[in-house]
Protein backbone atom coordinates (compact mmCIF):
# COMPACT_ATOMS: atom_id res chain seq x y z
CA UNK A 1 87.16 110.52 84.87
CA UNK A 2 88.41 107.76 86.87
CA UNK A 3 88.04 104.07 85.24
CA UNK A 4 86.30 101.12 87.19
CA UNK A 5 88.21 98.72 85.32
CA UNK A 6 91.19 96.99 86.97
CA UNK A 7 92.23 94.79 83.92
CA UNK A 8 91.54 91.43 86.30
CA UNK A 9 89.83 89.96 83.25
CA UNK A 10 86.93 88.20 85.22
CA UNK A 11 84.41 89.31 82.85
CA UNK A 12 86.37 87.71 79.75
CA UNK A 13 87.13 84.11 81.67
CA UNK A 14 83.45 84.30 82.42
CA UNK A 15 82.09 85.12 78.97
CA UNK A 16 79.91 81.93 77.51
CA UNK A 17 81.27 83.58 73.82
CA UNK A 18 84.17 84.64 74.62
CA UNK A 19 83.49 87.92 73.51
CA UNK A 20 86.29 89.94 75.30
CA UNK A 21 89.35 90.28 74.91
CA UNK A 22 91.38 93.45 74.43
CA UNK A 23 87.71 94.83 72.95
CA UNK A 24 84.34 93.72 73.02
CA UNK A 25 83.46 91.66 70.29
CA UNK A 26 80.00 92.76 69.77
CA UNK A 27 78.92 90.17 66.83
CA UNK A 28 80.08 87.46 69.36
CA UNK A 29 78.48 88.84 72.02
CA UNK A 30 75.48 89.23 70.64
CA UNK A 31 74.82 85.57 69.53
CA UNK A 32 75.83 84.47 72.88
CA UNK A 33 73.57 87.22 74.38
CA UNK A 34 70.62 85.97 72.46
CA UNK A 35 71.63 82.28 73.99
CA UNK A 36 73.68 80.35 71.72
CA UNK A 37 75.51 78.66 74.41
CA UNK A 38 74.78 75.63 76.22
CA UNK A 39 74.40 77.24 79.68
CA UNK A 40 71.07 78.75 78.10
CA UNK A 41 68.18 77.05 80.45
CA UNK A 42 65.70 77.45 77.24
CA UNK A 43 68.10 75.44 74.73
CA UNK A 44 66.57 72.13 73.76
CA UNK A 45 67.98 69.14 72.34
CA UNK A 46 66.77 69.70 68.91
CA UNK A 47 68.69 73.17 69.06
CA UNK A 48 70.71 73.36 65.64
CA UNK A 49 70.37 69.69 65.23
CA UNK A 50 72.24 68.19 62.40
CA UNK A 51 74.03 71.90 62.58
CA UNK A 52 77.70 70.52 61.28
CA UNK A 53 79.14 73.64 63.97
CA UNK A 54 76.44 72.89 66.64
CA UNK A 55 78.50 71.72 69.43
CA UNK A 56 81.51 74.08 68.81
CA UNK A 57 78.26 77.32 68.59
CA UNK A 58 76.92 75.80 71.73
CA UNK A 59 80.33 75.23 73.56
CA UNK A 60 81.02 78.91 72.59
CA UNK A 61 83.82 77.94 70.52
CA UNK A 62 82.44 79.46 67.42
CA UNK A 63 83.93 83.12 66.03
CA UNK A 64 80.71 84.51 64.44
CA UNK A 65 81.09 88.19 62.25
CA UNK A 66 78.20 90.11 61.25
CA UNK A 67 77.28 87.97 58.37
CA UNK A 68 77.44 84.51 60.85
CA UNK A 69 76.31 86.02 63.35
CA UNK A 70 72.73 87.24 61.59
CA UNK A 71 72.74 84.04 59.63
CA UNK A 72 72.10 82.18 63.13
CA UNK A 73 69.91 84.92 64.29
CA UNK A 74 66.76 83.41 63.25
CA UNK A 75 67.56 80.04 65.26
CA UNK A 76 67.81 81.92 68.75
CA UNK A 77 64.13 81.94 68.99
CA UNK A 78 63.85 80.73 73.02
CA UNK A 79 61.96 82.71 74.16
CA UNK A 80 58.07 84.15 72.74
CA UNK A 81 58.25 88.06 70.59
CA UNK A 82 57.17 90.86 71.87
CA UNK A 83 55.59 93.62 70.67
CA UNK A 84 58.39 95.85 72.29
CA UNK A 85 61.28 94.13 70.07
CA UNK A 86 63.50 93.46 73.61
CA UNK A 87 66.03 91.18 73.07
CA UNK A 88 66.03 89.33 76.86
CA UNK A 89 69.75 88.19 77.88
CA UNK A 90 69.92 84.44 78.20
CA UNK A 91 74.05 84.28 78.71
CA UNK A 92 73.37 85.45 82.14
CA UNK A 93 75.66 88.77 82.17
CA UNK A 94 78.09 86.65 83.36
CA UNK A 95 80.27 89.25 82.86
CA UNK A 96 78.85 91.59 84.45
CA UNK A 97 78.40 89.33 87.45
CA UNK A 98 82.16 88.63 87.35
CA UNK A 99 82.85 92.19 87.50
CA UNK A 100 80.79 93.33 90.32
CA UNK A 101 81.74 90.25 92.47
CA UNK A 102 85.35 91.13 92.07
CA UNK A 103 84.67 95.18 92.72
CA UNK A 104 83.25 93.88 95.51
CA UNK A 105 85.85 91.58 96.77
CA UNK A 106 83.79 88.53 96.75
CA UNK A 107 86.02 86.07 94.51
């Protein structure tokens, strides 16, 4: 099968977490998925407040593993539950953005 990927590495500079690199980090992604970073239009001030890693977790400059990373879980409340258990992306897909704009030859 013939690969989409190029190797331009638009999706990693665009990643909030900085989740990718040679592999996707899924633990990193998945905090950053669930809005950890400042870019997150449902973050409030109070978010992680008095947190002693908040700004380095909201500037995405935090390596979370899978103990870290579902020790924060609990904070990324944004958004209401739902009775369907979806998980809604609040890092934008940045990535994914990044990646079809340059398939597309629009950067």
């Amino acid at each position: 099968t013939e690969q989409i990927c190029d190797g331009c590495g638009a999706c990693a500079e665009s990643c909030p977490g900085k989740a990718i690199g040679d592999t996707l980090d899924t633990w990193q992604c998945s905090v950053y998925y669930k809005g950890a970073h400042k870019s997150n239009p449902f973050m409030t001030e109070d978010f992680l407040k008095g947190h002693p890693e908040r700004e380095a977790i909201i500037n995405g400059e935090k390596r979370f593993d899978a103990v870290s990373a579902r020790e924060i879980y609990p904070e990324l409340n944004f958004l209401p539950n739902t009775q369907w258990g979806y998980s809604p992306c609040l890092c934008g897909r940045k990535c994914d953005i990044a990646c079809y704009k340059h398939l597309v030859g629009e950067l």
